[in-house]
PDB file of N, CA and C in Angstrom:
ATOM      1  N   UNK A   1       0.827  -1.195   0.000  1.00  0.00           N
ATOM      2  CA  UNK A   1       0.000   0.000   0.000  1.00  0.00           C
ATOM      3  C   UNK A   1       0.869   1.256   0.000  1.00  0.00           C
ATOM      4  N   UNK A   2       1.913   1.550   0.451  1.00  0.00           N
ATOM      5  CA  UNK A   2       3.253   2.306   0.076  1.00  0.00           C
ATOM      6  C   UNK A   2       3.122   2.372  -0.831  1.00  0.00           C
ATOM      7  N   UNK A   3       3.370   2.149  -1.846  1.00  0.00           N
ATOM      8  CA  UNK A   3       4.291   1.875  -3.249  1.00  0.00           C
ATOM      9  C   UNK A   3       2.692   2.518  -3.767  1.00  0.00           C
ATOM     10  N   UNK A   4       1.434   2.188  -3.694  1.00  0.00           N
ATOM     11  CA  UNK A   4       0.323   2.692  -4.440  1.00  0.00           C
ATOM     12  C   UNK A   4       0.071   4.277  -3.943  1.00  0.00           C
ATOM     13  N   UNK A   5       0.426   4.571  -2.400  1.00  0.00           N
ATOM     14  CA  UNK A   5       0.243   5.916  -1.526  1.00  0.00           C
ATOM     15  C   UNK A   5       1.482   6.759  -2.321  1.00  0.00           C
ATOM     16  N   UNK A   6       2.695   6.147  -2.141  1.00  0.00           N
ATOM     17  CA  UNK A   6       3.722   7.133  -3.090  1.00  0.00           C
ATOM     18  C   UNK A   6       3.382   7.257  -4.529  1.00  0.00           C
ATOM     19  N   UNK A   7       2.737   6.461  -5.231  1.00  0.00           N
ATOM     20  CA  UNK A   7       1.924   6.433  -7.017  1.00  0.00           C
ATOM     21  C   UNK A   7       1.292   7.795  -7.237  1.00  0.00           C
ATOM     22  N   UNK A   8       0.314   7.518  -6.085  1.00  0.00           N
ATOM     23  CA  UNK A   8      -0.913   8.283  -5.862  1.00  0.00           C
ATOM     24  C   UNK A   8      -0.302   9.878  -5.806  1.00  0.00           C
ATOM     25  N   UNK A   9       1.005  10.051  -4.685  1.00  0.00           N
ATOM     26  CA  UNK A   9       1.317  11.311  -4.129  1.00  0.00           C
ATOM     27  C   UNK A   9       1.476  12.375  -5.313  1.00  0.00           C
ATOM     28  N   UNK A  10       2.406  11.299  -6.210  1.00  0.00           N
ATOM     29  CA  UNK A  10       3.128  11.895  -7.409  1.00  0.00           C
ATOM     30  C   UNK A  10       2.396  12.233  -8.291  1.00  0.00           C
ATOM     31  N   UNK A  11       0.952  11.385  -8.740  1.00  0.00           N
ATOM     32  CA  UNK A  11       0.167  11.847  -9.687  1.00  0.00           C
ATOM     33  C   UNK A  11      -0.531  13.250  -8.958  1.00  0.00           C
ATOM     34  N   UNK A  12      -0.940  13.221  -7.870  1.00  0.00           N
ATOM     35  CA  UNK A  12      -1.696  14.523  -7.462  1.00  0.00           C
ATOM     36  C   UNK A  12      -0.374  15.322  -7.688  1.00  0.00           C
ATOM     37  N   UNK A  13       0.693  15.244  -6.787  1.00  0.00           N
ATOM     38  CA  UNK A  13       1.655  16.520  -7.079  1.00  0.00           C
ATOM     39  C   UNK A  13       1.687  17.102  -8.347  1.00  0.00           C
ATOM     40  N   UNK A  14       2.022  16.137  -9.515  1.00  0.00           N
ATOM     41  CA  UNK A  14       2.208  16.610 -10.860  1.00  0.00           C
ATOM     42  C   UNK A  14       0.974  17.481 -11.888  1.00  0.00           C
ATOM     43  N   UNK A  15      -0.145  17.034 -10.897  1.00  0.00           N
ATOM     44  CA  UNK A  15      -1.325  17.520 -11.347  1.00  0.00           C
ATOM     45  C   UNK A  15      -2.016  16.221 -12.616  1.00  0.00           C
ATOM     46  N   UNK A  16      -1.826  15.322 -12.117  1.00  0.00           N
ATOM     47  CA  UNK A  16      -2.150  14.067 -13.356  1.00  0.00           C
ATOM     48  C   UNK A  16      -3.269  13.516 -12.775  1.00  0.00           C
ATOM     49  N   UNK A  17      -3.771  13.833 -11.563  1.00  0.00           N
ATOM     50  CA  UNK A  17      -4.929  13.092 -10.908  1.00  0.00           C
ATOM     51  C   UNK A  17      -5.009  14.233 -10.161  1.00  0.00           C
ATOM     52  N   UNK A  18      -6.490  14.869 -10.032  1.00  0.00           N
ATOM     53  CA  UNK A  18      -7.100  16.029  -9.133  1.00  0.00           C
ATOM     54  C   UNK A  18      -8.075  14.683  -8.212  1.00  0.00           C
ATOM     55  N   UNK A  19      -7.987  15.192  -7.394  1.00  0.00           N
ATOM     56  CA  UNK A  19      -8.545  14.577  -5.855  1.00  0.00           C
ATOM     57  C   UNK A  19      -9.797  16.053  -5.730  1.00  0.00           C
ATOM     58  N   UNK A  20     -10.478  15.669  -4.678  1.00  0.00           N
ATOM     59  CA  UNK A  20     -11.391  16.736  -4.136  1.00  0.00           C
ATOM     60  C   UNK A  20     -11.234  17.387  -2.764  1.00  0.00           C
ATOM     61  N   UNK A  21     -11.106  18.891  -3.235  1.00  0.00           N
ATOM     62  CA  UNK A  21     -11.213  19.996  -2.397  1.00  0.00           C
ATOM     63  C   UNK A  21     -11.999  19.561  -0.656  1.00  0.00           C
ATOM     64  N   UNK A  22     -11.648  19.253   0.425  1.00  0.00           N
ATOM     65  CA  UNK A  22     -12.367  19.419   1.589  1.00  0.00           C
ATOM     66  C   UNK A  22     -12.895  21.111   1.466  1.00  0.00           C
ATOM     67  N   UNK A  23     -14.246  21.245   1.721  1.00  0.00           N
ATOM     68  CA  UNK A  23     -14.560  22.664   1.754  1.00  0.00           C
ATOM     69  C   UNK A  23     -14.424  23.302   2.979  1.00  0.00           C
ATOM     70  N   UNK A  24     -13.659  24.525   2.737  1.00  0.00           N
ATOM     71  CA  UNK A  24     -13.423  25.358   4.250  1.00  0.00           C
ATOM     72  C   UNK A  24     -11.354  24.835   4.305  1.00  0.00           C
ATOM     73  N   UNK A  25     -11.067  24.466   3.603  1.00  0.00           N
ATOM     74  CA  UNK A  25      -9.800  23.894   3.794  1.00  0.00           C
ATOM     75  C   UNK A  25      -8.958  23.858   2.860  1.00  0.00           C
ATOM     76  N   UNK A  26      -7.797  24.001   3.280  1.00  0.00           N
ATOM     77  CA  UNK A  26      -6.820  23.862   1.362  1.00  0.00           C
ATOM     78  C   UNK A  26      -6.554  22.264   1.377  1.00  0.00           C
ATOM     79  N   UNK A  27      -6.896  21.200   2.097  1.00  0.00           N
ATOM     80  CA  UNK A  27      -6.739  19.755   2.134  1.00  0.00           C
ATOM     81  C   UNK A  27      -7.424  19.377   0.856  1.00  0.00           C
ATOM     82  N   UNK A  28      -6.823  18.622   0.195  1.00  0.00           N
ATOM     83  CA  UNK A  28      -7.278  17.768  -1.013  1.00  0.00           C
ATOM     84  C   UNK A  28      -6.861  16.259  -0.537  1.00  0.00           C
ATOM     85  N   UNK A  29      -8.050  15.683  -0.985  1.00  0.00           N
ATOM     86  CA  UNK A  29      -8.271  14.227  -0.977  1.00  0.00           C
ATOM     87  C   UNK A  29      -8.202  13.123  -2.047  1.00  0.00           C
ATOM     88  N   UNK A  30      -7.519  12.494  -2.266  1.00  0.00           N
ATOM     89  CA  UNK A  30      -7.676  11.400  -3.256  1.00  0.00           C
ATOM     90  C   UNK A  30      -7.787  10.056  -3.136  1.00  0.00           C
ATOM     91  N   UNK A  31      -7.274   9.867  -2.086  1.00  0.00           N
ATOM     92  CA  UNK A  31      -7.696   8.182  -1.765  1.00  0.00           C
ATOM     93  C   UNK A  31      -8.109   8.378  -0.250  1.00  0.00           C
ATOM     94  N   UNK A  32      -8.256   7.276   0.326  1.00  0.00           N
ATOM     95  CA  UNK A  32      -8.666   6.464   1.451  1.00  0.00           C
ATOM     96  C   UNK A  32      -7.816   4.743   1.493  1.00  0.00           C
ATOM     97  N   UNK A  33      -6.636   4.887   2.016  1.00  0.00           N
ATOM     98  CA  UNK A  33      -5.938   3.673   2.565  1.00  0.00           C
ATOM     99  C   UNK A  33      -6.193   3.195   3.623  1.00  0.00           C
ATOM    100  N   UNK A  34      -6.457   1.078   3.661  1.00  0.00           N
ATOM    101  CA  UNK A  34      -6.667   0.792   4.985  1.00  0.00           C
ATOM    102  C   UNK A  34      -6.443  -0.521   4.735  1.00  0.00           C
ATOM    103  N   UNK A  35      -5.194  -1.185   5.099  1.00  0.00           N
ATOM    104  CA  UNK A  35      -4.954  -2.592   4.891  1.00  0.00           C
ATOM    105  C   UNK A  35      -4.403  -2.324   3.435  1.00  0.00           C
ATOM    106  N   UNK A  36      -5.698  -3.710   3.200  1.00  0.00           N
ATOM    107  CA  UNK A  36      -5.452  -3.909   1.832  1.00  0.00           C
ATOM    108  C   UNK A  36      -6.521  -3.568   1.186  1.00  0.00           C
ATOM    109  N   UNK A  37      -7.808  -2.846   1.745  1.00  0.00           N
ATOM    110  CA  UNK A  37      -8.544  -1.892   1.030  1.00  0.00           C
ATOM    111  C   UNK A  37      -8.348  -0.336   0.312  1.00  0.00           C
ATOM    112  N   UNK A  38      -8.867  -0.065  -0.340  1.00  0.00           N
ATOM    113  CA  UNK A  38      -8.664   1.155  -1.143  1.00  0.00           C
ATOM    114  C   UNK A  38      -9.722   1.730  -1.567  1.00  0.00           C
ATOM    115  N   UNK A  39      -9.892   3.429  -1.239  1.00  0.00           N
ATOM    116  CA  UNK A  39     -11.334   3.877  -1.851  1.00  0.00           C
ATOM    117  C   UNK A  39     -10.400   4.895  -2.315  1.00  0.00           C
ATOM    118  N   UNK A  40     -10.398   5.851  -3.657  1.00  0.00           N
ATOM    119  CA  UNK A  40     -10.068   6.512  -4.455  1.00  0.00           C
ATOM    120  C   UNK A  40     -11.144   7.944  -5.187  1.00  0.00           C
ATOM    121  N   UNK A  41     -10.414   8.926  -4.569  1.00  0.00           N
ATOM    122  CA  UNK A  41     -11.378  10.294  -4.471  1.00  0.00           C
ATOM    123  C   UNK A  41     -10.696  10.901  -5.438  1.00  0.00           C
ATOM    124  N   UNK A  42     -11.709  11.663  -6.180  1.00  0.00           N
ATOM    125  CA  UNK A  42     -11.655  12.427  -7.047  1.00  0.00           C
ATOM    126  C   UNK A  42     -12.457  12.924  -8.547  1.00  0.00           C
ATOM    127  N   UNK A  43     -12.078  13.958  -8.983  1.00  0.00           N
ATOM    128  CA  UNK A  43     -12.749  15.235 -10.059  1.00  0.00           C
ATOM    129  C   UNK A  43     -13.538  14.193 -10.972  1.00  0.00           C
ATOM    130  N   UNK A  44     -14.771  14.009 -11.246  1.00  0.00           N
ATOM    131  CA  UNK A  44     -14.929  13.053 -12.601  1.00  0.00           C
ATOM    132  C   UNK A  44     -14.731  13.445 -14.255  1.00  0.00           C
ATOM    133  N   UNK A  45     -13.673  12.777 -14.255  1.00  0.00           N
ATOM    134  CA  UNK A  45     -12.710  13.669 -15.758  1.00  0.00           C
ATOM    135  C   UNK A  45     -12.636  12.035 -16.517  1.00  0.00           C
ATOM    136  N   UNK A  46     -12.352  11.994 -17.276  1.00  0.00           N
ATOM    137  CA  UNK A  46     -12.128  10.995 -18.313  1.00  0.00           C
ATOM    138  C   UNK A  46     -10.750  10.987 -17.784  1.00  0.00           C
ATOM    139  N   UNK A  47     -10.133  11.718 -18.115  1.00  0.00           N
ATOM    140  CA  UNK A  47      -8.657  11.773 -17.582  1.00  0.00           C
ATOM    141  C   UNK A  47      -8.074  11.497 -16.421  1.00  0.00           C
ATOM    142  N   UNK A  48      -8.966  11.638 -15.419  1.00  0.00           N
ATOM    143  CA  UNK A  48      -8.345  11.190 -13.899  1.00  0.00           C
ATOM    144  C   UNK A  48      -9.010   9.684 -13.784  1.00  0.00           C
ATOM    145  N   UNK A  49      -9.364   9.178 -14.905  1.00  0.00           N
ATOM    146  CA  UNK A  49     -10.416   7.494 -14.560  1.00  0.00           C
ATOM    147  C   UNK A  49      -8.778   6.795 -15.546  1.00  0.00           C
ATOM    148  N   UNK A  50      -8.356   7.441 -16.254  1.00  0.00           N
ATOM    149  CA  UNK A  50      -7.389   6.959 -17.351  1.00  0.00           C
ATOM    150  C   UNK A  50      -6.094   6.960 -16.431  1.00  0.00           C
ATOM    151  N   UNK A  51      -6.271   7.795 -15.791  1.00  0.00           N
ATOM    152  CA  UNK A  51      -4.487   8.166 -14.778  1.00  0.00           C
ATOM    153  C   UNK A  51      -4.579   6.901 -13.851  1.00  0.00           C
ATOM    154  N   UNK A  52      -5.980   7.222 -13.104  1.00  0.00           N
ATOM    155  CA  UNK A  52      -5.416   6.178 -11.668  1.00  0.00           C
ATOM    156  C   UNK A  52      -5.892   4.430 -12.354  1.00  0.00           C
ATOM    157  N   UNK A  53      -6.426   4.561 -13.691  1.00  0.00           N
ATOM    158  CA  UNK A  53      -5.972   2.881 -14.116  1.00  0.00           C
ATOM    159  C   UNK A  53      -5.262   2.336 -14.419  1.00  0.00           C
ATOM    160  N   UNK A  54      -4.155   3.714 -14.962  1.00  0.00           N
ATOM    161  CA  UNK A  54      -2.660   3.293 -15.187  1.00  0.00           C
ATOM    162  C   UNK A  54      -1.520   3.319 -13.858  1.00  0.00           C
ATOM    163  N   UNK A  55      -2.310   3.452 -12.877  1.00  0.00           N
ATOM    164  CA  UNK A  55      -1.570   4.004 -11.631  1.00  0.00           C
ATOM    165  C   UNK A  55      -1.578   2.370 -11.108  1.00  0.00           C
ATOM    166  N   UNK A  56      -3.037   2.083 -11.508  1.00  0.00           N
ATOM    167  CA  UNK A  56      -3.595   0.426 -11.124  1.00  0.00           C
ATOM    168  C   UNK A  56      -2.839  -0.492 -11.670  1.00  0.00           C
ATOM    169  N   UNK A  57      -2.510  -0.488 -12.985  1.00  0.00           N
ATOM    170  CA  UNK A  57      -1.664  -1.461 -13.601  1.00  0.00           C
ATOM    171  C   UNK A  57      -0.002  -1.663 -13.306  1.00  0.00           C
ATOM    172  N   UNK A  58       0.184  -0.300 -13.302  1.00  0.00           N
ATOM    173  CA  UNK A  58       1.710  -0.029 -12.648  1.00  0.00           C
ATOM    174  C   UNK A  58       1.931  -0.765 -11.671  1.00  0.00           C
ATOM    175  N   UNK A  59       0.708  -0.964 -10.500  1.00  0.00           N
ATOM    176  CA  UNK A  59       1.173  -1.405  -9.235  1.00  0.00           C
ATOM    177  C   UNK A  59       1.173  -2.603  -9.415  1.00  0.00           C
ATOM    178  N   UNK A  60       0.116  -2.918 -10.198  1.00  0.00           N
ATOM    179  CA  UNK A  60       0.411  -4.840 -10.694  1.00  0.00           C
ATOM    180  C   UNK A  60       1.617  -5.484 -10.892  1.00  0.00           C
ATOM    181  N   UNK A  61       1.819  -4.876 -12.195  1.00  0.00           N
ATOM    182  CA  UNK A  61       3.372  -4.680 -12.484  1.00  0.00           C
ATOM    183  C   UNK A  61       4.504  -4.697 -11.638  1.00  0.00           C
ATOM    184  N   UNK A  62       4.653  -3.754 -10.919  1.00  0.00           N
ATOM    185  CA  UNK A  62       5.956  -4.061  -9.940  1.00  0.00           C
ATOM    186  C   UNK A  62       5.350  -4.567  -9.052  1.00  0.00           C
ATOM    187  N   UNK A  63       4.047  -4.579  -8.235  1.00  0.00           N
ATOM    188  CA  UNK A  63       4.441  -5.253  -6.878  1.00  0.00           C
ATOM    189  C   UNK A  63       3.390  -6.571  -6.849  1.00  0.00           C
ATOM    190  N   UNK A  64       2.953  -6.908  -8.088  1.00  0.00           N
ATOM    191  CA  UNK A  64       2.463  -8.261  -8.076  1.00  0.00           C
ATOM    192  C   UNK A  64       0.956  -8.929  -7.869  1.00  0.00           C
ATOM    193  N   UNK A  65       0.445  -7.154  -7.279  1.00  0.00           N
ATOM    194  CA  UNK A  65      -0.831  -7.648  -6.298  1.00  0.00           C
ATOM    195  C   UNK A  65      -1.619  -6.571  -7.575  1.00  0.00           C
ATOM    196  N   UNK A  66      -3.012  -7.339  -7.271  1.00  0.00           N
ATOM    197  CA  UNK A  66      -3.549  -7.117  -9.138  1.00  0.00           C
ATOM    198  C   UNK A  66      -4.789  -6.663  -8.146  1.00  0.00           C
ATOM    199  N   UNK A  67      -5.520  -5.630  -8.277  1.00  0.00           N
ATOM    200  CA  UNK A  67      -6.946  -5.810  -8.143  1.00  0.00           C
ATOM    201  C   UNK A  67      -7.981  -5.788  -8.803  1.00  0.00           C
ATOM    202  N   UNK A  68      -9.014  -6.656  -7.698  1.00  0.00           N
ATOM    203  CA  UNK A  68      -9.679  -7.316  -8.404  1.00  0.00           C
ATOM    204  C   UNK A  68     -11.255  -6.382  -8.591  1.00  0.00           C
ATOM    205  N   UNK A  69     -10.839  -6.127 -10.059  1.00  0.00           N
ATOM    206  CA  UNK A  69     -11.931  -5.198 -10.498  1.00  0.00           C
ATOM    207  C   UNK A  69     -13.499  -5.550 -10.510  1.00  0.00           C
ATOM    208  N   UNK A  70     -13.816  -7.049 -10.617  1.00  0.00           N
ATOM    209  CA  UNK A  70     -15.313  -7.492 -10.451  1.00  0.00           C
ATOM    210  C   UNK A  70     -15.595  -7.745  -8.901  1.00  0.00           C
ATOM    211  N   UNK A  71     -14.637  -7.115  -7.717  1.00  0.00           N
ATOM    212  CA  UNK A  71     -15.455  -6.956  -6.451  1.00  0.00           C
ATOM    213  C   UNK A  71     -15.412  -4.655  -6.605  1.00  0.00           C
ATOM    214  N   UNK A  72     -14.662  -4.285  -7.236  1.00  0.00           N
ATOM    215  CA  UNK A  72     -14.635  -2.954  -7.298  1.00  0.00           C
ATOM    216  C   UNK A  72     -15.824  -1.859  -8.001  1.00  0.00           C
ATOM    217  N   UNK A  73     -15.845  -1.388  -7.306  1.00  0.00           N
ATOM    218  CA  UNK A  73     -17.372  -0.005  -7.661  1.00  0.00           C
ATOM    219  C   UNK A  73     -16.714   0.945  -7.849  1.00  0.00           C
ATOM    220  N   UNK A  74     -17.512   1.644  -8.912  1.00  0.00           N
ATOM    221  CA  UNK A  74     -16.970   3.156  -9.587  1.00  0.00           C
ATOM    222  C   UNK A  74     -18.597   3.909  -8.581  1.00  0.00           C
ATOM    223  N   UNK A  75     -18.218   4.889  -7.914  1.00  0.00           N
ATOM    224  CA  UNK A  75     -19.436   5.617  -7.771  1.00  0.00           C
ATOM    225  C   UNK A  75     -19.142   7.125  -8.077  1.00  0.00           C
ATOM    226  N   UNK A  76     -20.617   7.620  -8.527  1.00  0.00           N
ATOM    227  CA  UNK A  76     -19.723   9.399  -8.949  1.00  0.00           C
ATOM    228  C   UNK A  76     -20.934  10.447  -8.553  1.00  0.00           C
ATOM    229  N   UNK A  77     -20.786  11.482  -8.241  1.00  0.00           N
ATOM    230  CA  UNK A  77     -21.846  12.457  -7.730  1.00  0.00           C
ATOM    231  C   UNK A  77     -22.143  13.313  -8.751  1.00  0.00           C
ATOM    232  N   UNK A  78     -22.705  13.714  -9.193  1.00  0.00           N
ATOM    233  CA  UNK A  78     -23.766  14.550 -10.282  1.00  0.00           C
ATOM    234  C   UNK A  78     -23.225  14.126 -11.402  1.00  0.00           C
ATOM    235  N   UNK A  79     -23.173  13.061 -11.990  1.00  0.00           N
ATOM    236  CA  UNK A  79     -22.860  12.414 -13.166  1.00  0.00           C
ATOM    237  C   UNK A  79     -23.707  11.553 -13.747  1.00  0.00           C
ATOM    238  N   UNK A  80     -23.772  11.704 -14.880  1.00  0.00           N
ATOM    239  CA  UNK A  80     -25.435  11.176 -16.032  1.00  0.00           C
ATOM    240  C   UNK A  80     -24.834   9.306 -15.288  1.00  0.00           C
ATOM    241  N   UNK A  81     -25.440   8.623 -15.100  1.00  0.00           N
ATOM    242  CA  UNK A  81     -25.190   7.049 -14.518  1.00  0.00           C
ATOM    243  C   UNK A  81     -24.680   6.317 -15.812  1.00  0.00           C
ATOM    244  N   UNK A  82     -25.564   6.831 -16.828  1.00  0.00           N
ATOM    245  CA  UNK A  82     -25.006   6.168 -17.979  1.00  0.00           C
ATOM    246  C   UNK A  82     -23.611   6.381 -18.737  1.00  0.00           C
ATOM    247  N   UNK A  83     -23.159   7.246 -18.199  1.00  0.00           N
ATOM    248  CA  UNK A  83     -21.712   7.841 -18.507  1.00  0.00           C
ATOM    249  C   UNK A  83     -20.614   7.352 -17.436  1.00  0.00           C
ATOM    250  N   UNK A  84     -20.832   6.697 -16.182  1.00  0.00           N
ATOM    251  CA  UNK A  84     -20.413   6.048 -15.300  1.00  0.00           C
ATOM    252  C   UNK A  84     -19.997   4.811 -15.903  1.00  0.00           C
ATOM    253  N   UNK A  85     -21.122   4.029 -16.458  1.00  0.00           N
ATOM    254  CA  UNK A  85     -21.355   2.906 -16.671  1.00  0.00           C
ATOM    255  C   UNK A  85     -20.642   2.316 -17.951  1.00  0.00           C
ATOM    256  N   UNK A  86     -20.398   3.437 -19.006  1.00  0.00           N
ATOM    257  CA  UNK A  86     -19.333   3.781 -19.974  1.00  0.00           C
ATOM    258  C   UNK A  86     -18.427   3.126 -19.703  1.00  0.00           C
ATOM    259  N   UNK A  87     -17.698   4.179 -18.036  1.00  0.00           N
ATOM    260  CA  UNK A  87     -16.813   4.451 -18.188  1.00  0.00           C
ATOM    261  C   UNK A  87     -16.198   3.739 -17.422  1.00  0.00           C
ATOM    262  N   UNK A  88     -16.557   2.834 -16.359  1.00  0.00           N
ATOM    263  CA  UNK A  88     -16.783   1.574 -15.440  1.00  0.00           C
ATOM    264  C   UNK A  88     -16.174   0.271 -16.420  1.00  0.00           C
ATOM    265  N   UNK A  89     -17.299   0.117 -17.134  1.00  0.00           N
ATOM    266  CA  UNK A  89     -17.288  -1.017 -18.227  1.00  0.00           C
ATOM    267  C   UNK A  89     -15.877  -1.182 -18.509  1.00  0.00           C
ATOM    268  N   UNK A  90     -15.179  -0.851 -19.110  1.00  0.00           N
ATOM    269  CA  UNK A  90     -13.622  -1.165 -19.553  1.00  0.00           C
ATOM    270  C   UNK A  90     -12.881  -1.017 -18.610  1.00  0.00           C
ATOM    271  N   UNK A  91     -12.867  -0.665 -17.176  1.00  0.00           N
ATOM    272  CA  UNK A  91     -11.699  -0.983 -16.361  1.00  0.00           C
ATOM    273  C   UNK A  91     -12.388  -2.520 -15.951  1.00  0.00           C
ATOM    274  N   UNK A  92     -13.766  -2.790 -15.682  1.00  0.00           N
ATOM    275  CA  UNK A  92     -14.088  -3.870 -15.557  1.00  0.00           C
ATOM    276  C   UNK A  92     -14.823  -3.948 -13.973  1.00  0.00           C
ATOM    277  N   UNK A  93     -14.873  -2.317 -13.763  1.00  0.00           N
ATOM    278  CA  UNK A  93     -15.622  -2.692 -12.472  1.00  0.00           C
ATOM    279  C   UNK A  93     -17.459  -2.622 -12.506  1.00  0.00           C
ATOM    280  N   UNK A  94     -17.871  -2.720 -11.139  1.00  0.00           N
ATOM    281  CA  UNK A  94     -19.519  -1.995 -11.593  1.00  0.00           C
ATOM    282  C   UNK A  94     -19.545  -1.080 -11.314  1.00  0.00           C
ATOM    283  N   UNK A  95     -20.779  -0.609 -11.062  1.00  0.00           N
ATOM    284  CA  UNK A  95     -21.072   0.913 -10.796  1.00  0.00           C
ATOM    285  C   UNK A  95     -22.206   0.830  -9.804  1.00  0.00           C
ATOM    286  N   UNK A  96     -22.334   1.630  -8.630  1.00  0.00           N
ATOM    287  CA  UNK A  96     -23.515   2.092  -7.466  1.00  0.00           C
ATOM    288  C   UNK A  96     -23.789   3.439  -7.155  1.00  0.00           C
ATOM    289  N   UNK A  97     -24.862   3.326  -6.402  1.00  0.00           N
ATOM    290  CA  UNK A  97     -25.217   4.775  -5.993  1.00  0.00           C
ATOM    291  C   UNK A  97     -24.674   4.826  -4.292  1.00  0.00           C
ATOM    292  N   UNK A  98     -24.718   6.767  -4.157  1.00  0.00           N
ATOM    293  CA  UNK A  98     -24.322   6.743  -3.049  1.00  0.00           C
ATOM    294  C   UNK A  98     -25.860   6.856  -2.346  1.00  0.00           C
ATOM    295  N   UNK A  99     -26.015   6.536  -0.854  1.00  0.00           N
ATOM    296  CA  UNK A  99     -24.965   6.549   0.067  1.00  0.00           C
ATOM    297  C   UNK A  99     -24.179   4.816  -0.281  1.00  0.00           C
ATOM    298  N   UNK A 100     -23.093   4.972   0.648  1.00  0.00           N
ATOM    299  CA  UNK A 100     -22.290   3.322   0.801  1.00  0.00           C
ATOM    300  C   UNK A 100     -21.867   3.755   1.880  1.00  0.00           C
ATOM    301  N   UNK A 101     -21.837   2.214   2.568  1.00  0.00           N
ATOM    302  CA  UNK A 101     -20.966   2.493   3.633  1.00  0.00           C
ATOM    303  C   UNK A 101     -19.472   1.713   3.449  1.00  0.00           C
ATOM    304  N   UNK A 102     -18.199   2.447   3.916  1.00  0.00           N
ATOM    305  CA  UNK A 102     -17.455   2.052   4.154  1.00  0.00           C
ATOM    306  C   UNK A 102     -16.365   2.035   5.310  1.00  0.00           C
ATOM    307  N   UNK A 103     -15.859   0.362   5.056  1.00  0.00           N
ATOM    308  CA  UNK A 103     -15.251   0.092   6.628  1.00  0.00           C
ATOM    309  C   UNK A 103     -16.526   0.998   7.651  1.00  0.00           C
ATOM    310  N   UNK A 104     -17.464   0.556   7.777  1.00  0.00           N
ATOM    311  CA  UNK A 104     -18.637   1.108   8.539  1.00  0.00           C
ATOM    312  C   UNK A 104     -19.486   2.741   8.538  1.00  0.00           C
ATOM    313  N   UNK A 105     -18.416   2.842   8.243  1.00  0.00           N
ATOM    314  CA  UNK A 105     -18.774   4.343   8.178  1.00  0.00           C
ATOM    315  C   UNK A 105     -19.626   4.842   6.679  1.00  0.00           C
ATOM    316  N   UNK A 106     -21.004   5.553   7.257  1.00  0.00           N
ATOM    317  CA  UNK A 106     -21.491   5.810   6.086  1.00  0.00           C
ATOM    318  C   UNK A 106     -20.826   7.148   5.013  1.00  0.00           C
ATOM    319  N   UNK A 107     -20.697   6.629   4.297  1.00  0.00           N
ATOM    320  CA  UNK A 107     -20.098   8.247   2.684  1.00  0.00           C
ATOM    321  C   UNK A 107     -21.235   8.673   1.804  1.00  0.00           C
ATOM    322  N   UNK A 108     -21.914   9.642   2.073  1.00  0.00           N
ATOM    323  CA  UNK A 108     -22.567   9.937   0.727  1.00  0.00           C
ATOM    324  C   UNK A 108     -24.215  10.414   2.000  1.00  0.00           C
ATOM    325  N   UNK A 109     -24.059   9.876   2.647  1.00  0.00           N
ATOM    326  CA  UNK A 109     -25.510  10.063   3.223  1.00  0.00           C
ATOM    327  C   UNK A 109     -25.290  11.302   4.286  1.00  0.00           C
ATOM    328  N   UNK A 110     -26.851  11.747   4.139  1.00  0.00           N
ATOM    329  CA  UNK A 110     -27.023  12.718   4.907  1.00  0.00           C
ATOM    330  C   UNK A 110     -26.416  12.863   6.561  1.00  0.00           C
ATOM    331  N   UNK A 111     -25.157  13.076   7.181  1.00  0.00           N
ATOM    332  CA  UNK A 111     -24.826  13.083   8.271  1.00  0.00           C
ATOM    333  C   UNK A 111     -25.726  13.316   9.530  1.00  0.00           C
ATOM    334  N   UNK A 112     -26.689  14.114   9.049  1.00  0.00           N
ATOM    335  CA  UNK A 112     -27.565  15.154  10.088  1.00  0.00           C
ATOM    336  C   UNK A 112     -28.547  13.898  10.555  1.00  0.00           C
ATOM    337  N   UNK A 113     -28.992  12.948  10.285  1.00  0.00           N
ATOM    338  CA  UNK A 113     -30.079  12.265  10.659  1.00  0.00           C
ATOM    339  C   UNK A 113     -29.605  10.707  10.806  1.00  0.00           C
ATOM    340  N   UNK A 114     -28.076  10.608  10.831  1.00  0.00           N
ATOM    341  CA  UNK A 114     -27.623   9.268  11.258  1.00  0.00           C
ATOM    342  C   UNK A 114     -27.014   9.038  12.892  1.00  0.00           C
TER     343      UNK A 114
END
């Protein structure tokens, strides 16, 4: 998970993958590391779905460990579903709506009434 966190650092530094703005904050976000799970934040661009799949393969490549795209979800916020589903399709994952919860914690749902 190193080797994908340093991937990751370099594409945001270089500006090759935009992550999302925390509001009220200059913090930008692009992933979520934990184990050997991975959730991956960011701009919905054609271009940042193209960066971090080549970021995906890279890591295959040198460090052996492949993931596995038919347990993986693309989810995206104000985006036509059918343009998700596009764009899902050829990395090979599916696609859901938010809310989800992850590692327990709910993402996407209304905070105020949980």
């Amino acid at each position: 998970m190193e080797g994908l966190n340093v991937a990751m650092n370099f594409a945001c530094e270089k500006g090759l993958f935009s992550g999302i703005k925390v509001p009220s904050s200059d913090l930008m976000v692009s992933r979520l590391l934990y184990t050997d799970d991975a959730l991956f934040v960011g701009e919905w661009s054609k271009e940042n779905i193209k960066i971090l799949a080549r970021i995906l393969r890279c890591f295959h490549v040198v460090y052996g460990l492949k993931v596995n795209f038919s347990k993986s979800k693309v989810f995206c916020v104000g985006a036509d579903p059918k343009e998700v589903a596009i764009w899902a399709t050829p990395i090979g994952c599916k696609t859901d709506e938010l809310p989800l919860t992850y590692l327990g914690v709910p993402v996407g749902a209304n905070m105020k009434f949980l």
